[in-house]
PDB file of N, CA and C in Angstrom:
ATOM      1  N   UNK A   1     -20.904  -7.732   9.358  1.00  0.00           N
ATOM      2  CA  UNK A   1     -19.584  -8.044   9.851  1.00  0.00           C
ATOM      3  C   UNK A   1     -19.460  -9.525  10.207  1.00  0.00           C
ATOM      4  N   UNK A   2     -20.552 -10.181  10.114  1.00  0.00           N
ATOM      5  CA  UNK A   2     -20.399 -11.589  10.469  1.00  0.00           C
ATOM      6  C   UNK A   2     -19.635 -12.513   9.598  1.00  0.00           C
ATOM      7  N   UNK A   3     -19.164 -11.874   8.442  1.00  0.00           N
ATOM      8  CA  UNK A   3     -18.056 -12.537   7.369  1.00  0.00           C
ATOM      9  C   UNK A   3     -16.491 -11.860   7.744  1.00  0.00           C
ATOM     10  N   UNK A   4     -16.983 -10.921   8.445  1.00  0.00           N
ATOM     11  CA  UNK A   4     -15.118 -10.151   8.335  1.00  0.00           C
ATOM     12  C   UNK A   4     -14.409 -11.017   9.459  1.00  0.00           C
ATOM     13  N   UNK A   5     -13.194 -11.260   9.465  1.00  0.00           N
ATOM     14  CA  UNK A   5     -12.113 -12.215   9.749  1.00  0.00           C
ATOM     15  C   UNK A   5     -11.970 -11.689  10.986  1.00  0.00           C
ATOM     16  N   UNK A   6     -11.626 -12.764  11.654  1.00  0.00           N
ATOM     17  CA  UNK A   6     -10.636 -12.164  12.903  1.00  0.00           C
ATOM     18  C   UNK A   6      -8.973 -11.650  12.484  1.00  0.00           C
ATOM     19  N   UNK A   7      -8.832 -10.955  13.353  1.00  0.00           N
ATOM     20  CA  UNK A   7      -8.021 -10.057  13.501  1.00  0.00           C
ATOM     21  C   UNK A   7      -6.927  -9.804  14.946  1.00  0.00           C
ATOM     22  N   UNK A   8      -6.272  -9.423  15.104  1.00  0.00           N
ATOM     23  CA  UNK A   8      -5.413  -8.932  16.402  1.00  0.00           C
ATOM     24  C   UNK A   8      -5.632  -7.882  16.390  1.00  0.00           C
ATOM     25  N   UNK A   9      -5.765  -6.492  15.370  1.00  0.00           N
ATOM     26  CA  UNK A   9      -5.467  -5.160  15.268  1.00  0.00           C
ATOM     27  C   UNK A   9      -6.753  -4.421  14.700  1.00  0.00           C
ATOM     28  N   UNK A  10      -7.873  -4.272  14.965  1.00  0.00           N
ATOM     29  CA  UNK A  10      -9.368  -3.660  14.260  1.00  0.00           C
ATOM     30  C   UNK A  10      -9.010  -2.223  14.471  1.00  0.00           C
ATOM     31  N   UNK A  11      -8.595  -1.339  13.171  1.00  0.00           N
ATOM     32  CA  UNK A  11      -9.170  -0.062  13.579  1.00  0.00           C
ATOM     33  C   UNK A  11     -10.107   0.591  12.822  1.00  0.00           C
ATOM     34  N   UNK A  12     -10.785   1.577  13.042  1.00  0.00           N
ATOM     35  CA  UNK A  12     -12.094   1.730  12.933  1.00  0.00           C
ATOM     36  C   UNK A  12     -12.439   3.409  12.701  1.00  0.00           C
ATOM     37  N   UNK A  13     -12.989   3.650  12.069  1.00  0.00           N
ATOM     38  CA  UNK A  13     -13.276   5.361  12.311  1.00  0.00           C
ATOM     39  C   UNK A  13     -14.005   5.386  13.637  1.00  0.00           C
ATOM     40  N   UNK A  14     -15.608   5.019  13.863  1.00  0.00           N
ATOM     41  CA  UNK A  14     -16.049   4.400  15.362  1.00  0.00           C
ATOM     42  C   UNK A  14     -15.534   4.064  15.871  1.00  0.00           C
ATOM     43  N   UNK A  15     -16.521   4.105  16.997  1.00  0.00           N
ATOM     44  CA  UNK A  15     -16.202   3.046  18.573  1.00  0.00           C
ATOM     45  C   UNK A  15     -17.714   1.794  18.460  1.00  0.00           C
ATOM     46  N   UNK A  16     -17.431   0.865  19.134  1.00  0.00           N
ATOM     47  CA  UNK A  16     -18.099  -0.217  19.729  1.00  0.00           C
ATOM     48  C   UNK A  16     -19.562   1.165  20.365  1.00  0.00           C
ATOM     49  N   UNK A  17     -20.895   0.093  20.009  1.00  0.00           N
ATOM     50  CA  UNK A  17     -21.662   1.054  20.853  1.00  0.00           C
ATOM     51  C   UNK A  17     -21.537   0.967  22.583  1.00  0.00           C
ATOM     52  N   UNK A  18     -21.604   1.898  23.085  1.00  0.00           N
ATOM     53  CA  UNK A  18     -21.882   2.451  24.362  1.00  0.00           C
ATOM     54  C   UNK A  18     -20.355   2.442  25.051  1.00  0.00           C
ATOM     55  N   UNK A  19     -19.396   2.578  24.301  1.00  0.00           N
ATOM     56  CA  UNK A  19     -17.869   2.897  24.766  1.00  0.00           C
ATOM     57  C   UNK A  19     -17.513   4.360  24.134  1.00  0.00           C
ATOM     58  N   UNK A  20     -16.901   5.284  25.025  1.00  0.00           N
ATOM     59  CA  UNK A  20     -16.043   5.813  24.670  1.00  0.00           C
ATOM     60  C   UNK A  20     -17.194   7.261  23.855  1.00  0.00           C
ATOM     61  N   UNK A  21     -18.444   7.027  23.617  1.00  0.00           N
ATOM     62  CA  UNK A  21     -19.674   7.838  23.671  1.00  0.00           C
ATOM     63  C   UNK A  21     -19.498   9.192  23.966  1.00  0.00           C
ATOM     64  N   UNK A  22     -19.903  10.683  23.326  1.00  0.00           N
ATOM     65  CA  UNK A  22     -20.028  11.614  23.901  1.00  0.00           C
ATOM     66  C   UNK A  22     -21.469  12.104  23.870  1.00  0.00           C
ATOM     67  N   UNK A  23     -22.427  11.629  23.144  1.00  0.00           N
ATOM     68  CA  UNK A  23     -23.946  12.057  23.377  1.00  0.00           C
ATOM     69  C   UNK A  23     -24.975  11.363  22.943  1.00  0.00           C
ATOM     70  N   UNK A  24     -25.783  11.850  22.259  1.00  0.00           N
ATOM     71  CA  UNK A  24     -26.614  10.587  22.235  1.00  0.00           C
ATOM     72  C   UNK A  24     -27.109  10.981  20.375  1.00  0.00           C
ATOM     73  N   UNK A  25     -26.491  11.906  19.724  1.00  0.00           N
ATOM     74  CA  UNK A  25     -26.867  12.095  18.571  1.00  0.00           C
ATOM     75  C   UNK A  25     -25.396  11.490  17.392  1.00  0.00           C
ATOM     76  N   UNK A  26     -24.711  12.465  17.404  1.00  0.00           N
ATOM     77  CA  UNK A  26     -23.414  12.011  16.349  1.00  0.00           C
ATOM     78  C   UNK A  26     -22.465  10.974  17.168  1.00  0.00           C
ATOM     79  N   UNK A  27     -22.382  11.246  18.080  1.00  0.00           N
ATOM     80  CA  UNK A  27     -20.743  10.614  18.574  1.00  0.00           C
ATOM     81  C   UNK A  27     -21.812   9.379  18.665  1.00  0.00           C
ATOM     82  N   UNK A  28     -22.209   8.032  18.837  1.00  0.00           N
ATOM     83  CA  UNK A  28     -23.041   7.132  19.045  1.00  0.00           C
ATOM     84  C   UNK A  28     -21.984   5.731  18.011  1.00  0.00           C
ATOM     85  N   UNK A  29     -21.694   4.894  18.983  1.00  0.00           N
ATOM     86  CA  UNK A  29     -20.984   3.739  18.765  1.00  0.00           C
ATOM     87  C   UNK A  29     -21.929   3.039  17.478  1.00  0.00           C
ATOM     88  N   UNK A  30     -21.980   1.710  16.997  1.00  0.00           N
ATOM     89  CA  UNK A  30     -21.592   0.557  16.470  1.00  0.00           C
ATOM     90  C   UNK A  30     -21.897  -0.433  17.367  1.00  0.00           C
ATOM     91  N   UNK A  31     -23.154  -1.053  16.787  1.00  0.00           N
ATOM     92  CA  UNK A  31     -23.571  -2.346  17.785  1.00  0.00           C
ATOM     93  C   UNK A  31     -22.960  -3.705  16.890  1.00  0.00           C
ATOM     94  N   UNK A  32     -22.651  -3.313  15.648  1.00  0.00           N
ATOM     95  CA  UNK A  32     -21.925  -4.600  14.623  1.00  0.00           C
ATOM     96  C   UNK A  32     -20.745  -4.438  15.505  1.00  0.00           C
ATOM     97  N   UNK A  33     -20.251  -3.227  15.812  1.00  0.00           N
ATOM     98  CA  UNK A  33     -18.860  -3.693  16.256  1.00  0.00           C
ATOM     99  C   UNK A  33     -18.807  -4.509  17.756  1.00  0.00           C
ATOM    100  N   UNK A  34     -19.741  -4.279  18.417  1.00  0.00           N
ATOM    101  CA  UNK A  34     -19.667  -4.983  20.087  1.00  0.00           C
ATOM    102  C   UNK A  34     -19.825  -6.655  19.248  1.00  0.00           C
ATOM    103  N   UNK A  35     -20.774  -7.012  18.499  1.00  0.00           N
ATOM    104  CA  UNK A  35     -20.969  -7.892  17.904  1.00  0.00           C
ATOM    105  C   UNK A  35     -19.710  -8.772  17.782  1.00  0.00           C
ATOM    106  N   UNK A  36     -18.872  -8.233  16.706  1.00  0.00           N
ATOM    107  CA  UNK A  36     -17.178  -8.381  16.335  1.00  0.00           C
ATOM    108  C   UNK A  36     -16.426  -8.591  17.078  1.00  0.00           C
ATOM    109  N   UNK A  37     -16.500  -7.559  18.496  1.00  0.00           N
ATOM    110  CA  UNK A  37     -15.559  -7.825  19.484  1.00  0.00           C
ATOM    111  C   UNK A  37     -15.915  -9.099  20.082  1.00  0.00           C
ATOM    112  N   UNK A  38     -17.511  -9.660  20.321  1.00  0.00           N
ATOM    113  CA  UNK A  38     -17.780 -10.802  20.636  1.00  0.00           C
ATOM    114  C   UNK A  38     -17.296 -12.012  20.601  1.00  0.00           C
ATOM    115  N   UNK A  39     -17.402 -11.977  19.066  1.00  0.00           N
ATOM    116  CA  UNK A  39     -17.262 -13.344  18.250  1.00  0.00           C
ATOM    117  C   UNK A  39     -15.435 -13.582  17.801  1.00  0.00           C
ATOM    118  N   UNK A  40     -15.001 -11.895  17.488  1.00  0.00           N
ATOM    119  CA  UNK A  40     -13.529 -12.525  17.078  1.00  0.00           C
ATOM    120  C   UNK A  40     -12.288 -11.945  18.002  1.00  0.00           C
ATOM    121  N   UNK A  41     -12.978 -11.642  18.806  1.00  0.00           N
ATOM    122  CA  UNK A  41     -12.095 -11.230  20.249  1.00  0.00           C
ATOM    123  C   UNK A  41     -10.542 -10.378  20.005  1.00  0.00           C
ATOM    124  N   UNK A  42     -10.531  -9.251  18.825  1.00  0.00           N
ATOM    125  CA  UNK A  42      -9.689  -8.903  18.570  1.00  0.00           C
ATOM    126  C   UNK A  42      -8.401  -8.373  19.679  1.00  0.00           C
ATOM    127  N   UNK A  43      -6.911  -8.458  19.812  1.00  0.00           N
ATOM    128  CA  UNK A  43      -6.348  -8.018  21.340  1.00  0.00           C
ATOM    129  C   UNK A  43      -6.829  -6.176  21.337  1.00  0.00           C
ATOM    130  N   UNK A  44      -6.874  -5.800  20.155  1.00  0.00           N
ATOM    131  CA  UNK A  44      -7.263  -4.375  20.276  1.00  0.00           C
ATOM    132  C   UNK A  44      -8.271  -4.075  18.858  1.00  0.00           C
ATOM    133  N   UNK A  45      -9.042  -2.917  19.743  1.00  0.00           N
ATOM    134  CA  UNK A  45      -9.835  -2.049  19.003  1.00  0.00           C
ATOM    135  C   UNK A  45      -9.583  -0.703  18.578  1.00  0.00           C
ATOM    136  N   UNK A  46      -9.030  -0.144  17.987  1.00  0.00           N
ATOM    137  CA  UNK A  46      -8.607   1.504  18.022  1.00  0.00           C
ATOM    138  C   UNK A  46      -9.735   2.313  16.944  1.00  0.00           C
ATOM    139  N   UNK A  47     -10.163   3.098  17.655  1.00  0.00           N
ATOM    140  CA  UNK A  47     -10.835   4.264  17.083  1.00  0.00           C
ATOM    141  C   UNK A  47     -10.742   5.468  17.396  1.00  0.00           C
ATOM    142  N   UNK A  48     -11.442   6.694  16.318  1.00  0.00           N
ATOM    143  CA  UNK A  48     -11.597   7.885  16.459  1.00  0.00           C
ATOM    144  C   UNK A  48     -12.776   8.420  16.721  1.00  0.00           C
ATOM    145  N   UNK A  49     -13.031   9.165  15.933  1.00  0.00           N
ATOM    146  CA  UNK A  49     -14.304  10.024  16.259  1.00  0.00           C
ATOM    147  C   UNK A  49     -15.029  10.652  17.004  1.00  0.00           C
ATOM    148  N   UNK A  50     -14.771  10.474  18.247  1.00  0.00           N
ATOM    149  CA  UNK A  50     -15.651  10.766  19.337  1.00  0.00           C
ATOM    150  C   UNK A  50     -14.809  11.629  20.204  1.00  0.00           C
ATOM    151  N   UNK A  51     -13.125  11.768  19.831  1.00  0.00           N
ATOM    152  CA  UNK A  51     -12.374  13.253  20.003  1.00  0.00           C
ATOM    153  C   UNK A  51     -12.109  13.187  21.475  1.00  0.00           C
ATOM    154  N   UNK A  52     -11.866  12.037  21.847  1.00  0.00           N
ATOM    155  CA  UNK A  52     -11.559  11.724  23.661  1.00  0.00           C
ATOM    156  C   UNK A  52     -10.001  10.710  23.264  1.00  0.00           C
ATOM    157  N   UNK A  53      -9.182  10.709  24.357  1.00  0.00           N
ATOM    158  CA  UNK A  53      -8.424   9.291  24.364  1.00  0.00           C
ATOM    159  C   UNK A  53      -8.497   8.826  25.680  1.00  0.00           C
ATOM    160  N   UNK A  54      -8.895   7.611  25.526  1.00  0.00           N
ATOM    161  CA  UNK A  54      -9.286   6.927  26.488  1.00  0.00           C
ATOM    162  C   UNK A  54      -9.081   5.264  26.287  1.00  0.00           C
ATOM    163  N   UNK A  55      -9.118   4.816  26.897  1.00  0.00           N
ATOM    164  CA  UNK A  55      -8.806   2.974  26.942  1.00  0.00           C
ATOM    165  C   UNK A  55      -9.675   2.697  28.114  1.00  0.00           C
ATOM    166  N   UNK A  56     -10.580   1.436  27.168  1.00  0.00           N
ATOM    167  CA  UNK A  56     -11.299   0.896  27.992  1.00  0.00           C
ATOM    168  C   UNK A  56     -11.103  -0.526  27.713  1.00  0.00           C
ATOM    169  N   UNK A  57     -11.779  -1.992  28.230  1.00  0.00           N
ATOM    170  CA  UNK A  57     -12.203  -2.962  27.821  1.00  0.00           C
ATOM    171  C   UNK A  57     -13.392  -3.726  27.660  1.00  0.00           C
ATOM    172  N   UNK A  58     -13.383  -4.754  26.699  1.00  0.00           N
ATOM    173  CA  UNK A  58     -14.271  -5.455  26.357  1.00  0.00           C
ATOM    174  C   UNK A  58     -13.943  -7.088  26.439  1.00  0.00           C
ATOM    175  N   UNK A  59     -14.058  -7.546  27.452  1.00  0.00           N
ATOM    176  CA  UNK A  59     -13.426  -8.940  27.887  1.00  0.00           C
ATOM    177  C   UNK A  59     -12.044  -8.592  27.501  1.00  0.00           C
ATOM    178  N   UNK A  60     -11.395  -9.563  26.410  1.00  0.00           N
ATOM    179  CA  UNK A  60      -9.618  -9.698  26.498  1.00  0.00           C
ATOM    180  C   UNK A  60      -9.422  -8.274  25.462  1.00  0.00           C
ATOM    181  N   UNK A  61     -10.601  -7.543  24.720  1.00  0.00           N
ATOM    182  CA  UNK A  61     -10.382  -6.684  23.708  1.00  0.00           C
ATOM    183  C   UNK A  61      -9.766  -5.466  24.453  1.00  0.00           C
ATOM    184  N   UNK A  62      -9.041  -4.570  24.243  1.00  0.00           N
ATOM    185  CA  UNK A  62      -8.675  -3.475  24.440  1.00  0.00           C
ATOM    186  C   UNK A  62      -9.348  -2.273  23.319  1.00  0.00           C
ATOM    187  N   UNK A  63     -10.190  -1.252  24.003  1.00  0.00           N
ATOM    188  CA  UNK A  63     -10.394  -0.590  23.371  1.00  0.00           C
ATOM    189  C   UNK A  63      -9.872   1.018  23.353  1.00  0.00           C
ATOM    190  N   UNK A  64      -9.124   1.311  22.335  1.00  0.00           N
ATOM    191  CA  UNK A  64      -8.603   2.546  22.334  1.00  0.00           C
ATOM    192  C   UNK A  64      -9.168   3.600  21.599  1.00  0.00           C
ATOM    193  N   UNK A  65      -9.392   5.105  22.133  1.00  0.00           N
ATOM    194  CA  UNK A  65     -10.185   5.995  21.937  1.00  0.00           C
ATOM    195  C   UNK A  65      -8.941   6.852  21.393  1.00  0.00           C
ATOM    196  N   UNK A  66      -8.820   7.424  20.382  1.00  0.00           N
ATOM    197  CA  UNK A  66      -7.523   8.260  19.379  1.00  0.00           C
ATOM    198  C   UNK A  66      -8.024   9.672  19.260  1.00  0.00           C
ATOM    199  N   UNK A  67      -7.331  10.778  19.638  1.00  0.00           N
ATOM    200  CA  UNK A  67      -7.986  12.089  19.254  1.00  0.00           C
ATOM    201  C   UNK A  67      -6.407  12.660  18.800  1.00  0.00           C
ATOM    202  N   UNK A  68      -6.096  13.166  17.727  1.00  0.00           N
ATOM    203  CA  UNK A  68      -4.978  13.567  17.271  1.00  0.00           C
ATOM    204  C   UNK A  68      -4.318  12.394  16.980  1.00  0.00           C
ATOM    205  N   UNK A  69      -3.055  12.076  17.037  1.00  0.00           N
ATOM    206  CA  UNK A  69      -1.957  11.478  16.977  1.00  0.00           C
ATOM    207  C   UNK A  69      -2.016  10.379  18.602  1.00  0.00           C
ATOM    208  N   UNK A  70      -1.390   9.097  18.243  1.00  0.00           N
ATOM    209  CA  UNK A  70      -1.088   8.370  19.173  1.00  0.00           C
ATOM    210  C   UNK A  70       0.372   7.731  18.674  1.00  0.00           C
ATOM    211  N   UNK A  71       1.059   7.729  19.651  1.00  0.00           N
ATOM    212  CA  UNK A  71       2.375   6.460  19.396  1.00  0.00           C
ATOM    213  C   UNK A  71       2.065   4.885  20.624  1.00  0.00           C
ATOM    214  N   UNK A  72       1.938   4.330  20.154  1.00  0.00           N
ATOM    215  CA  UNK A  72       1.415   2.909  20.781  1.00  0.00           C
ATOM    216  C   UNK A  72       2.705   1.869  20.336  1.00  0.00           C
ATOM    217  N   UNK A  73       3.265   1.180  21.360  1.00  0.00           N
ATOM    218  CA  UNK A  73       3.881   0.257  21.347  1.00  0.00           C
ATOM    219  C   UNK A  73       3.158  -1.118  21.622  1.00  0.00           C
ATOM    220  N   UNK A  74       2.897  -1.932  21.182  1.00  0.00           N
ATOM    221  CA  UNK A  74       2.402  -2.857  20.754  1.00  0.00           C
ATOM    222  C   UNK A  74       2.989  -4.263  20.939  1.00  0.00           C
TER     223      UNK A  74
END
């Protein structure tokens, strides 16, 4: 990921590792992505997979956790 662009809007099937986590086998984040959020400080992160909705952060990143359907105003 150290070539992929910055962005305002990253969404993702994952999450960032150790966000948004439900165990320690399948649901298990993405350390490229904490990486990403590092370097290109996207305003949001949106993902699935892990079947929670939840919002957390990562410095200025917003990270959003999607289970079904979301409507997000932006």
């Amino acid at each position: 990921m150290e070539k992929f662009p910055p962005v305002d809007i990253f969404i993702a099937h994952n999450s960032p590792k150790g966000v948004h986590e439900r165990d320690q086998d399948i649901h298990q984040g993405f350390d490229a992505f904490n990486d990403y959020i590092e370097r290109a400080n996207p305003l949001y992160f949106i993902h699935g997979h892990q079947h929670t909705n939840m919002l957390s952060q990562i410095n200025n990143t917003r990270i959003l956790s999607v289970y079904g359907e979301k409507a997000l105003e932006l």
